[in-house]
PDB file of N, CA and C in Angstrom:
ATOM      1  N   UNK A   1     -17.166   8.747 -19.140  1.00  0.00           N
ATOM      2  CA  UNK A   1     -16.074   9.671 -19.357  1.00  0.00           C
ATOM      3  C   UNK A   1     -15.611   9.682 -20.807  1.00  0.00           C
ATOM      4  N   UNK A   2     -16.316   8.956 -21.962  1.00  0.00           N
ATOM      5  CA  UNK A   2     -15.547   8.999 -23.522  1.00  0.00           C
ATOM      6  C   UNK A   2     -15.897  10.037 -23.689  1.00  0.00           C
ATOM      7  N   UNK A   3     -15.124  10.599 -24.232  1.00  0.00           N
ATOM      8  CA  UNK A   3     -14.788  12.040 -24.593  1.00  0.00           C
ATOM      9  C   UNK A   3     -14.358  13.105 -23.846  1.00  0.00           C
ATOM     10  N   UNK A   4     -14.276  12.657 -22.585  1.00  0.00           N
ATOM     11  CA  UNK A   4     -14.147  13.811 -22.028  1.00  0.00           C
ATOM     12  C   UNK A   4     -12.370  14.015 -21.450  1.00  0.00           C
ATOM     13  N   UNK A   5     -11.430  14.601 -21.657  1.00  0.00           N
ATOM     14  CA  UNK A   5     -10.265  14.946 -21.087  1.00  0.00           C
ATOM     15  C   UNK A   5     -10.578  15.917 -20.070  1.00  0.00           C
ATOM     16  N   UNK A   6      -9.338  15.374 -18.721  1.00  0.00           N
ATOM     17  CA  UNK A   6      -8.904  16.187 -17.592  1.00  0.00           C
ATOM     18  C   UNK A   6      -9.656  17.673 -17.721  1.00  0.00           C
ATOM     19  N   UNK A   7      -8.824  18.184 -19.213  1.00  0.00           N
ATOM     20  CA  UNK A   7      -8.652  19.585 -18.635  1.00  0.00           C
ATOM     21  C   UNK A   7     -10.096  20.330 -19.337  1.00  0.00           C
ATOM     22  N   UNK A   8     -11.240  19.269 -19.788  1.00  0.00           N
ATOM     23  CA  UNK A   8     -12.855  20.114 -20.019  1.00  0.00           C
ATOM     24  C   UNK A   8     -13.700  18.934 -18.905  1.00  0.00           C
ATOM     25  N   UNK A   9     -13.197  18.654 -18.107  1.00  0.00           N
ATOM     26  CA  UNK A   9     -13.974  18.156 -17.374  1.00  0.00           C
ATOM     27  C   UNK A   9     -15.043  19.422 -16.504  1.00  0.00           C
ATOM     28  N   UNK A  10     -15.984  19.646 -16.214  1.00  0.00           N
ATOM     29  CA  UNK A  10     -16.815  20.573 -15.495  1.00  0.00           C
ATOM     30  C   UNK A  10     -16.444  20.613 -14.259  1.00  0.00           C
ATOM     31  N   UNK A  11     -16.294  22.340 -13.504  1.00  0.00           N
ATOM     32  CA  UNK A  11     -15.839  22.269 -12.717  1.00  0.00           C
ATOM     33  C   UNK A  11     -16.576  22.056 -11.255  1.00  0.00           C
ATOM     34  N   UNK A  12     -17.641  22.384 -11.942  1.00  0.00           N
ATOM     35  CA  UNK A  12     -19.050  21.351 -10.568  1.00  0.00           C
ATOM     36  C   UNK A  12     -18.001  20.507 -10.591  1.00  0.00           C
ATOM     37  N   UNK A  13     -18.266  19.527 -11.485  1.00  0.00           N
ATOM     38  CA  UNK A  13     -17.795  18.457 -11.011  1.00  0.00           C
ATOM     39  C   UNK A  13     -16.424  17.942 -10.380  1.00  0.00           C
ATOM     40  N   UNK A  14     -15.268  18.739 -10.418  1.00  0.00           N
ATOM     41  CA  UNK A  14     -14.195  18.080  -9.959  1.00  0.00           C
ATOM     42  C   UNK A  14     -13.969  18.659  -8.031  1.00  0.00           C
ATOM     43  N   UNK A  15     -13.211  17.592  -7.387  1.00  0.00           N
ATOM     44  CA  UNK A  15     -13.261  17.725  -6.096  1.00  0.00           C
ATOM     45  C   UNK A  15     -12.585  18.732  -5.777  1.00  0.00           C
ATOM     46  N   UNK A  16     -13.234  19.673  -4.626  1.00  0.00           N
ATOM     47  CA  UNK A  16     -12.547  21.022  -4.308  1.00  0.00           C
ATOM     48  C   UNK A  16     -12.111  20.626  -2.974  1.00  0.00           C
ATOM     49  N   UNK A  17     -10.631  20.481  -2.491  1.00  0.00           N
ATOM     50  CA  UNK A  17     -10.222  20.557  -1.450  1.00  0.00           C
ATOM     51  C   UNK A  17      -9.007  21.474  -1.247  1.00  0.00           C
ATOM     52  N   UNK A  18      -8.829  22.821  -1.881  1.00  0.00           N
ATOM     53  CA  UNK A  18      -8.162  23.771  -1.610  1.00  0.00           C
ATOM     54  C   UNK A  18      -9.384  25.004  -1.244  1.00  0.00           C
ATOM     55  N   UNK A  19      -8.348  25.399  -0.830  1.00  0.00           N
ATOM     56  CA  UNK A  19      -9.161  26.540   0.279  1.00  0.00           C
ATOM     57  C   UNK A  19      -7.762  27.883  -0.288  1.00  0.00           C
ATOM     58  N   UNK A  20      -8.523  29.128   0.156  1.00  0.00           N
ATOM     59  CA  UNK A  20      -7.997  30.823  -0.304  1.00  0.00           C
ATOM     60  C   UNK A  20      -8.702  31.070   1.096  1.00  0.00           C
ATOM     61  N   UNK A  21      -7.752  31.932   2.183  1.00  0.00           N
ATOM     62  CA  UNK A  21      -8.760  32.337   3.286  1.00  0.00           C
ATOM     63  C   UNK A  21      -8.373  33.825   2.625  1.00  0.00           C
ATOM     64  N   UNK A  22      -9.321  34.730   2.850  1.00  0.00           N
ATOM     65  CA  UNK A  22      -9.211  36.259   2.770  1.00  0.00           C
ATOM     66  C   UNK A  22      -9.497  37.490   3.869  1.00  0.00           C
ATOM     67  N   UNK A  23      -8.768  38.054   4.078  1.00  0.00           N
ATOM     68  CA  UNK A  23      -9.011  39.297   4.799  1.00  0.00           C
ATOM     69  C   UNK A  23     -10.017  40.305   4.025  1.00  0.00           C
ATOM     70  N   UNK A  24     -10.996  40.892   4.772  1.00  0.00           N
ATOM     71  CA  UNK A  24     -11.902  41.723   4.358  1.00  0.00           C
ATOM     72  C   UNK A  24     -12.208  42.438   5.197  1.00  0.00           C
ATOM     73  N   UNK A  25     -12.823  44.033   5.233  1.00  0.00           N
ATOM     74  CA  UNK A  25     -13.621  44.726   5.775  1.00  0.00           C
ATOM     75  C   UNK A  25     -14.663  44.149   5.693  1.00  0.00           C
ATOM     76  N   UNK A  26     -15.751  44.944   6.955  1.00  0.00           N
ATOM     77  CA  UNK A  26     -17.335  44.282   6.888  1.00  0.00           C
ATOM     78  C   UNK A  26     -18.145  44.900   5.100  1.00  0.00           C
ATOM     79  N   UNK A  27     -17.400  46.099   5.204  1.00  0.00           N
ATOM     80  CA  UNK A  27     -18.256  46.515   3.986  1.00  0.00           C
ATOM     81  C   UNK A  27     -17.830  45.700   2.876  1.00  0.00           C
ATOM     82  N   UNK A  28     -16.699  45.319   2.273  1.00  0.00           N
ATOM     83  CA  UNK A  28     -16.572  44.570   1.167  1.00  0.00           C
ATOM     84  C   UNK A  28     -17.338  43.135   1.289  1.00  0.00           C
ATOM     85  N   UNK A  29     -17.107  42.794   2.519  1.00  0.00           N
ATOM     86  CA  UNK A  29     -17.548  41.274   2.781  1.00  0.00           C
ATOM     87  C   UNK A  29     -19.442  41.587   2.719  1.00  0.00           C
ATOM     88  N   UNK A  30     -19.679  42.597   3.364  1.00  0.00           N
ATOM     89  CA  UNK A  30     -21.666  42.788   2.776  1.00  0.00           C
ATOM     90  C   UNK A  30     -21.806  42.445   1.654  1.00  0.00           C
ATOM     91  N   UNK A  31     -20.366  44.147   0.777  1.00  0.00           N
ATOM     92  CA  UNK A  31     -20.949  44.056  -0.553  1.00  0.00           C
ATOM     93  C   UNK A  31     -21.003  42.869  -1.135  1.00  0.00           C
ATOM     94  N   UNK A  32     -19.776  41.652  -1.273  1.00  0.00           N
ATOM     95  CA  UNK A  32     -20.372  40.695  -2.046  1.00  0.00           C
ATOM     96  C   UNK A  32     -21.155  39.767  -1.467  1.00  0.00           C
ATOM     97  N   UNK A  33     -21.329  39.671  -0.237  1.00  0.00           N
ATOM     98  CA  UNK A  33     -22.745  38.746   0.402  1.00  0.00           C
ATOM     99  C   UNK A  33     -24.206  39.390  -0.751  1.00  0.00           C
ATOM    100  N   UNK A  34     -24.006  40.522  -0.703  1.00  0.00           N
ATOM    101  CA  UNK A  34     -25.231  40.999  -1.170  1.00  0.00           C
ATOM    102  C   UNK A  34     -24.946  40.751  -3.007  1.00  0.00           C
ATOM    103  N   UNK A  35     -23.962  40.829  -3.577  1.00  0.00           N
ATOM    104  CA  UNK A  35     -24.030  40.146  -5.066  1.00  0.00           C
ATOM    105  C   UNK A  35     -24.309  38.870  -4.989  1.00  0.00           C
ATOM    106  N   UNK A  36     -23.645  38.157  -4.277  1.00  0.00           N
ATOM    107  CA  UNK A  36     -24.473  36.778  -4.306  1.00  0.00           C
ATOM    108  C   UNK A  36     -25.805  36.379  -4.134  1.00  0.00           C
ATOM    109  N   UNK A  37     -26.097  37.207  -3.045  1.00  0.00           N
ATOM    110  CA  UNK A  37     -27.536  36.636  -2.908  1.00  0.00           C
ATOM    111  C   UNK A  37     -28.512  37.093  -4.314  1.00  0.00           C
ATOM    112  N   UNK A  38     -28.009  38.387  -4.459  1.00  0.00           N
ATOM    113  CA  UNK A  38     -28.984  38.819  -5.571  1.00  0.00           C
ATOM    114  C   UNK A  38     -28.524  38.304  -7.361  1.00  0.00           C
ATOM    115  N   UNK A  39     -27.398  37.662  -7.406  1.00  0.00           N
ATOM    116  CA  UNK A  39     -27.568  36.602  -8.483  1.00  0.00           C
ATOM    117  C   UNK A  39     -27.760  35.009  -7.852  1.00  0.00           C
ATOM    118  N   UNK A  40     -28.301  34.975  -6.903  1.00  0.00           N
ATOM    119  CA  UNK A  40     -28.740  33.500  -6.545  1.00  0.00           C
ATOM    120  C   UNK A  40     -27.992  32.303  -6.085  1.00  0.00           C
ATOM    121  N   UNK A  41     -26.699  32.992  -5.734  1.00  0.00           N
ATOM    122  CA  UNK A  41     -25.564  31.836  -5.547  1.00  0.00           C
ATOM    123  C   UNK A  41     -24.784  32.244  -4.185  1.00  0.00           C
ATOM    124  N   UNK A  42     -24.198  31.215  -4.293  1.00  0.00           N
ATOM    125  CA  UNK A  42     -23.491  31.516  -2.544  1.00  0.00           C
ATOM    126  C   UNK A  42     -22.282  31.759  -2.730  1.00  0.00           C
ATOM    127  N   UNK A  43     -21.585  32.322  -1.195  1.00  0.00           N
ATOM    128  CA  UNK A  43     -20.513  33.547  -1.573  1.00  0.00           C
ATOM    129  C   UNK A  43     -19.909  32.339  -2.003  1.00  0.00           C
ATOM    130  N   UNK A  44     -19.433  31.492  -2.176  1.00  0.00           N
ATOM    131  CA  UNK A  44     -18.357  30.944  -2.575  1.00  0.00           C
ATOM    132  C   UNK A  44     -18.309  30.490  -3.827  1.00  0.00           C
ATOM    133  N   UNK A  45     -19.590  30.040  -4.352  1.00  0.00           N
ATOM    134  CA  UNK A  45     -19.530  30.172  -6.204  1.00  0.00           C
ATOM    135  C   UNK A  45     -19.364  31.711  -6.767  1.00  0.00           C
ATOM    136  N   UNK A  46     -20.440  32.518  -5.961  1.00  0.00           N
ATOM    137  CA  UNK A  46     -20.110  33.754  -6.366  1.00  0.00           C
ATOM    138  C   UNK A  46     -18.569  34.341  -6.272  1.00  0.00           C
ATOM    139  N   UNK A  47     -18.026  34.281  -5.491  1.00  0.00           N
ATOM    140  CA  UNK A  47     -16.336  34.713  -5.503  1.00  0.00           C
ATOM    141  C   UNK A  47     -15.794  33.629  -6.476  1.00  0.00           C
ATOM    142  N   UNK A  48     -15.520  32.447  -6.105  1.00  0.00           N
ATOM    143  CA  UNK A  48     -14.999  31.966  -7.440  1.00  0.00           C
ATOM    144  C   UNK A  48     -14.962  31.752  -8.382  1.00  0.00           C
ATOM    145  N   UNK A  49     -16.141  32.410  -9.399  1.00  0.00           N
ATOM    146  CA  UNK A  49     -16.101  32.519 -10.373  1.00  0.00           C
ATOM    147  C   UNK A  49     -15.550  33.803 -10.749  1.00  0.00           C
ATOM    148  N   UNK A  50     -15.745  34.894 -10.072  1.00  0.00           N
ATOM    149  CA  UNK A  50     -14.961  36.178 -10.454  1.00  0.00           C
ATOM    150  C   UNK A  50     -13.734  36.304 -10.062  1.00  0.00           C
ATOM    151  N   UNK A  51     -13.515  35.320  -9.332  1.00  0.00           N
ATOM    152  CA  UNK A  51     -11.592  35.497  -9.299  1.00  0.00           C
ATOM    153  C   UNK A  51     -11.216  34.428  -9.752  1.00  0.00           C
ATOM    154  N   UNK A  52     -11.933  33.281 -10.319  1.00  0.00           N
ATOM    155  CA  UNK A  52     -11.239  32.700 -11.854  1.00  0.00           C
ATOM    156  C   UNK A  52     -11.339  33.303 -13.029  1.00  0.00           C
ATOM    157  N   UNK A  53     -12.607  34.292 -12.943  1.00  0.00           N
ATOM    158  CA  UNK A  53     -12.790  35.050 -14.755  1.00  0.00           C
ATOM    159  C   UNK A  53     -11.641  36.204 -14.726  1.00  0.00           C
ATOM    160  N   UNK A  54     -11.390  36.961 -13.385  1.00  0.00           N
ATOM    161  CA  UNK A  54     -10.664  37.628 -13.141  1.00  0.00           C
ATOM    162  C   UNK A  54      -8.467  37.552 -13.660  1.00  0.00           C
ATOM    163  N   UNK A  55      -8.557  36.294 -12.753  1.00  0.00           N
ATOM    164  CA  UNK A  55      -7.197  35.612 -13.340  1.00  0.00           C
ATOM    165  C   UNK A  55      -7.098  35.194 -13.983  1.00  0.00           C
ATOM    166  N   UNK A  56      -8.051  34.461 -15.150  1.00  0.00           N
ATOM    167  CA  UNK A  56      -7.793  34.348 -17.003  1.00  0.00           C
ATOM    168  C   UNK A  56      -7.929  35.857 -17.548  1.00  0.00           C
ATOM    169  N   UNK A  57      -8.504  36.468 -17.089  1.00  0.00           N
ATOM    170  CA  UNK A  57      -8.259  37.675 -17.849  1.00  0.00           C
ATOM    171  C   UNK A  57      -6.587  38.338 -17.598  1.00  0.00           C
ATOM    172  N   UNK A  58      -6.615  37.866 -16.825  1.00  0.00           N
ATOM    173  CA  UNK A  58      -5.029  39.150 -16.202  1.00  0.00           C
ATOM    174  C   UNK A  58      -3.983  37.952 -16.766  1.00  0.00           C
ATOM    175  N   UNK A  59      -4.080  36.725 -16.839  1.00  0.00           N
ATOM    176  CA  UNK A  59      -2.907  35.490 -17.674  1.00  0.00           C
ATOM    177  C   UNK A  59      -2.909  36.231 -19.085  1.00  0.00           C
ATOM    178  N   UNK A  60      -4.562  35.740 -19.804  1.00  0.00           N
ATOM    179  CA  UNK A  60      -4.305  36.204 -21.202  1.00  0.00           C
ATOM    180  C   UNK A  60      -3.939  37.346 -21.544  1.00  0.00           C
ATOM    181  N   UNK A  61      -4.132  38.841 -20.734  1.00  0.00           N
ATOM    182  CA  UNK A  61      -3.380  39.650 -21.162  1.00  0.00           C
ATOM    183  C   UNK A  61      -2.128  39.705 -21.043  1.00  0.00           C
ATOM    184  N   UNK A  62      -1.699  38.850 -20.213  1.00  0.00           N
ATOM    185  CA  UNK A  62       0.176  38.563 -19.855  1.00  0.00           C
ATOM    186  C   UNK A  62       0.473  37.967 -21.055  1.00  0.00           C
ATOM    187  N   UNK A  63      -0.109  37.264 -21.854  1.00  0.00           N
ATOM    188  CA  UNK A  63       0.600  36.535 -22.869  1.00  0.00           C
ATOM    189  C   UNK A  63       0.162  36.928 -24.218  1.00  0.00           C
ATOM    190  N   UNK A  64      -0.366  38.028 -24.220  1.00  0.00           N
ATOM    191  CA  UNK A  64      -0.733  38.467 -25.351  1.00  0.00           C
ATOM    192  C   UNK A  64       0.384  39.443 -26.122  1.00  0.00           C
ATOM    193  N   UNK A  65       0.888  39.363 -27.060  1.00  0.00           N
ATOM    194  CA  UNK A  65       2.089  40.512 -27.823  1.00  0.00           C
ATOM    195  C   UNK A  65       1.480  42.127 -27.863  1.00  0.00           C
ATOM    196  N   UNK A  66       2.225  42.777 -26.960  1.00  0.00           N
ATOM    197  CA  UNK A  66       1.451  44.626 -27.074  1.00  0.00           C
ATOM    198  C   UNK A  66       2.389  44.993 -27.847  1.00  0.00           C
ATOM    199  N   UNK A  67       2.437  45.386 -29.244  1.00  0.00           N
ATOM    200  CA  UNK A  67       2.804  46.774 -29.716  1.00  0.00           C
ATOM    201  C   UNK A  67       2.535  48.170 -30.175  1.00  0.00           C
ATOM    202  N   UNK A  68       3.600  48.518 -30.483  1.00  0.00           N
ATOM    203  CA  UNK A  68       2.725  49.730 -30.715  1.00  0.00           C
ATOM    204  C   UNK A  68       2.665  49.738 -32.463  1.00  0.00           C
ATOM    205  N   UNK A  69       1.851  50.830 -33.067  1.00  0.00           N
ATOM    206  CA  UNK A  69       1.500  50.907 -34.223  1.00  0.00           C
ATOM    207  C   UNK A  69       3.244  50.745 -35.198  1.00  0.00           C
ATOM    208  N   UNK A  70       3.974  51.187 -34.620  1.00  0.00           N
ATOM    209  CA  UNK A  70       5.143  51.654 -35.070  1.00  0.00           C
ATOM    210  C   UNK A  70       5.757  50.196 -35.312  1.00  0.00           C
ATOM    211  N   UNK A  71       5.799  49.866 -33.925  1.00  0.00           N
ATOM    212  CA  UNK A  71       6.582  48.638 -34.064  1.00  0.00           C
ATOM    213  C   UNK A  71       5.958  47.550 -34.704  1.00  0.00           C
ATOM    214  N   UNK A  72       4.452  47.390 -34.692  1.00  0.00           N
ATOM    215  CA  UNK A  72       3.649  46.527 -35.350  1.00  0.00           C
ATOM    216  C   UNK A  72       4.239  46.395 -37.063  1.00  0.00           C
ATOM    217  N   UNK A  73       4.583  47.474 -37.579  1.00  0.00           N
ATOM    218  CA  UNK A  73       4.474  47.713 -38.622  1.00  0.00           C
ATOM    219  C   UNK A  73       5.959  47.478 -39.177  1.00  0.00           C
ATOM    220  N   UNK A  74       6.613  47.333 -37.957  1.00  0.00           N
ATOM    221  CA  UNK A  74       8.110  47.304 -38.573  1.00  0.00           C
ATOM    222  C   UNK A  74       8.295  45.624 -38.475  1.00  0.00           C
ATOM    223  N   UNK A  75       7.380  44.926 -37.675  1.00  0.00           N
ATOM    224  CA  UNK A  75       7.894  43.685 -37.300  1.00  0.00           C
ATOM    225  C   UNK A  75       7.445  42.881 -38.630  1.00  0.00           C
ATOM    226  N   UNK A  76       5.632  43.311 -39.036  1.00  0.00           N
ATOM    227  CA  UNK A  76       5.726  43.228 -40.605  1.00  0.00           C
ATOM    228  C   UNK A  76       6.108  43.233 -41.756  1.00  0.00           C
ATOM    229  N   UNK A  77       7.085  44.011 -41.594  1.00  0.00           N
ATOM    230  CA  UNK A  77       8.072  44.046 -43.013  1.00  0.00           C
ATOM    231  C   UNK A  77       8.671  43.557 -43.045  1.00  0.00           C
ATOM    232  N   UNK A  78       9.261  43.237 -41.294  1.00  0.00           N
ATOM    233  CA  UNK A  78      10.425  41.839 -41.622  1.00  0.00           C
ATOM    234  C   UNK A  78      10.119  40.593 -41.907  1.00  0.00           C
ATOM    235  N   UNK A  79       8.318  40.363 -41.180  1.00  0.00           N
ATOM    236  CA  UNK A  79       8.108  38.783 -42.017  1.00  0.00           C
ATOM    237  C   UNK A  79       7.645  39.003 -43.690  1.00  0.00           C
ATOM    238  N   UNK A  80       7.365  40.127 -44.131  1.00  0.00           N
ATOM    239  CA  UNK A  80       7.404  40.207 -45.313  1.00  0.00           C
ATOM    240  C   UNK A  80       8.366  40.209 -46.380  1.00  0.00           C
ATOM    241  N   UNK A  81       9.690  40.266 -45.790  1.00  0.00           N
ATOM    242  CA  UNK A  81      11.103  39.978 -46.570  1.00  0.00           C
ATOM    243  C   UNK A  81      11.049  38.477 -47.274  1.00  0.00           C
ATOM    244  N   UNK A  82      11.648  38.911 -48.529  1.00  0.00           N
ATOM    245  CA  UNK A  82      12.323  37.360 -48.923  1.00  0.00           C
ATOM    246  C   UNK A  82      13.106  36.663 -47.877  1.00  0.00           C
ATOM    247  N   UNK A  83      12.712  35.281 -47.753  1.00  0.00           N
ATOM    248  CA  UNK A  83      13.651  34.496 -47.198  1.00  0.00           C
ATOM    249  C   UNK A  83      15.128  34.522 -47.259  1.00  0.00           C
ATOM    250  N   UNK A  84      15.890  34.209 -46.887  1.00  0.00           N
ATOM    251  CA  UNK A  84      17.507  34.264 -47.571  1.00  0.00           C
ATOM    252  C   UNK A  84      17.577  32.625 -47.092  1.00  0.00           C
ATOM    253  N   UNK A  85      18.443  32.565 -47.868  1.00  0.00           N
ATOM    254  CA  UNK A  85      19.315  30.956 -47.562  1.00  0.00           C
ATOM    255  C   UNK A  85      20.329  31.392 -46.636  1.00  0.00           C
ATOM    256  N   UNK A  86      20.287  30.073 -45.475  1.00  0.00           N
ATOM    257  CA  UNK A  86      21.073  29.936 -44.797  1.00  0.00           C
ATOM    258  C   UNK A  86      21.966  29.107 -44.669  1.00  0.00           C
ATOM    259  N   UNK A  87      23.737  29.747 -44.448  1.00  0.00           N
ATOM    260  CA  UNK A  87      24.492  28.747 -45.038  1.00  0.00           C
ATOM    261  C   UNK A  87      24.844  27.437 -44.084  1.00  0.00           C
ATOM    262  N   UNK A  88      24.755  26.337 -44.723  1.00  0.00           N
ATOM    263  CA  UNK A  88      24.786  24.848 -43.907  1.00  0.00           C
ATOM    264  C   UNK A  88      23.242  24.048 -43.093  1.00  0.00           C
ATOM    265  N   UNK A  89      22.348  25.242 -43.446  1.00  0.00           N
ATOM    266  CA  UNK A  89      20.994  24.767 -43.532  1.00  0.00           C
ATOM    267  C   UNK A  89      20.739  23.445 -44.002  1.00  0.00           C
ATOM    268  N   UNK A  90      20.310  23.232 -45.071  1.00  0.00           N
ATOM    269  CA  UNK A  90      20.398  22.118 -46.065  1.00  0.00           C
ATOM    270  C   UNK A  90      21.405  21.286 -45.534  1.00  0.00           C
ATOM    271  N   UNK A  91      22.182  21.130 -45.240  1.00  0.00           N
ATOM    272  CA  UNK A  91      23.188  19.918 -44.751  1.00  0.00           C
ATOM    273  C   UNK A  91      22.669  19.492 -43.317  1.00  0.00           C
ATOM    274  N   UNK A  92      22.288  20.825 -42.627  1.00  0.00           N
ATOM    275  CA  UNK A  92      21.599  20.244 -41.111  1.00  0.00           C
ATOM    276  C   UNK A  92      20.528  19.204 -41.128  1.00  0.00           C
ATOM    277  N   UNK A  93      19.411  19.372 -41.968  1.00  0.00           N
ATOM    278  CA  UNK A  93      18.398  18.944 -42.370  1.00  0.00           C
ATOM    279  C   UNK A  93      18.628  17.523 -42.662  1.00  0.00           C
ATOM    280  N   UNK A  94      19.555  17.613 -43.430  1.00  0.00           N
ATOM    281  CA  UNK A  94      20.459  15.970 -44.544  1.00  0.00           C
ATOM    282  C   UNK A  94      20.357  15.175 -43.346  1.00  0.00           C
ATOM    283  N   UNK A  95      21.177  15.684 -41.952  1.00  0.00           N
ATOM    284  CA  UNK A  95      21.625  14.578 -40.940  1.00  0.00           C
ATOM    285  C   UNK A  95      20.394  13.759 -40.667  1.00  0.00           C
ATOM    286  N   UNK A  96      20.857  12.532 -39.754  1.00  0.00           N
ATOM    287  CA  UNK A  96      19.952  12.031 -39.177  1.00  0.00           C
ATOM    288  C   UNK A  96      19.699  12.411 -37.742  1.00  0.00           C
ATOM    289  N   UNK A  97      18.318  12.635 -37.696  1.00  0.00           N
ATOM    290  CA  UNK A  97      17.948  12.927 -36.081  1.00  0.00           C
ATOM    291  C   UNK A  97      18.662  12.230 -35.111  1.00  0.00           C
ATOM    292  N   UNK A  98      19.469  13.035 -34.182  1.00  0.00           N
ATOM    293  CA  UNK A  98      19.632  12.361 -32.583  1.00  0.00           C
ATOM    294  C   UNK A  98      18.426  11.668 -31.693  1.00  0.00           C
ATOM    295  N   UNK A  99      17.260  11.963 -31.983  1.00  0.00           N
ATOM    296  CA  UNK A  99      16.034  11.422 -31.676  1.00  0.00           C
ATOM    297  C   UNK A  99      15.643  10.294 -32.212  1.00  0.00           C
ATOM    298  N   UNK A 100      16.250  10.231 -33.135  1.00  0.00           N
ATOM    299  CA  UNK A 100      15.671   8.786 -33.018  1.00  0.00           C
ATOM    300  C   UNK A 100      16.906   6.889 -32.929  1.00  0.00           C
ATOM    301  N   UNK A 101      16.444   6.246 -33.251  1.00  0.00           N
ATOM    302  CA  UNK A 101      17.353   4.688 -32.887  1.00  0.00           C
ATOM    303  C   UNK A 101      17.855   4.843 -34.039  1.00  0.00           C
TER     304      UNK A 101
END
């Protein structure tokens, strides 16, 4: 296990004891019997890999910033402003951390 952390461990490898039951028609349930077989895997690697590639796709677009051209461009100018000083900044900084002894 050197080198390897929890969260790149392979997922062959880690123990699967959750279960997803699903409702299906016969035709959806063919259609992906029949993607599986014809990429070589069984329905259950075959489904779970497309409804894990599926739900990282639909997370990362949840957390991704959408704007629009307009607003893109306005949010730019504000990190492009001079800084200003803020008053009692510098004195906050001075203190000593509550974090520590």
């Amino acid at each position: 296990m050197y080198g390897k952390l929890p969260y790149t461990l392979d997922m062959a490898t880690a123990t699967k004891s959750d279960r997803i039951e699903l409702r299906l028609t016969s035709d959806q349930k063919s259609e992906i019997e029949q993607a599986a077989a014809l990429s070589g895997r069984t329905v259950t690697d075959f489904s779970v890999s497309v409804l894990v590639r599926e739900a990282e796709e639909v997370i990362r677009f949840e957390r991704e910033l959408h704007l629009s051209k307009k607003s893109w461009d306005a949010f730019n100018e504000i990190l492009d402003r001079p800084a200003k000083p803020l008053s009692g900044l510098a004195d906050l900084l001075k203190r000593p951390s509550v974090f520590s002894d």
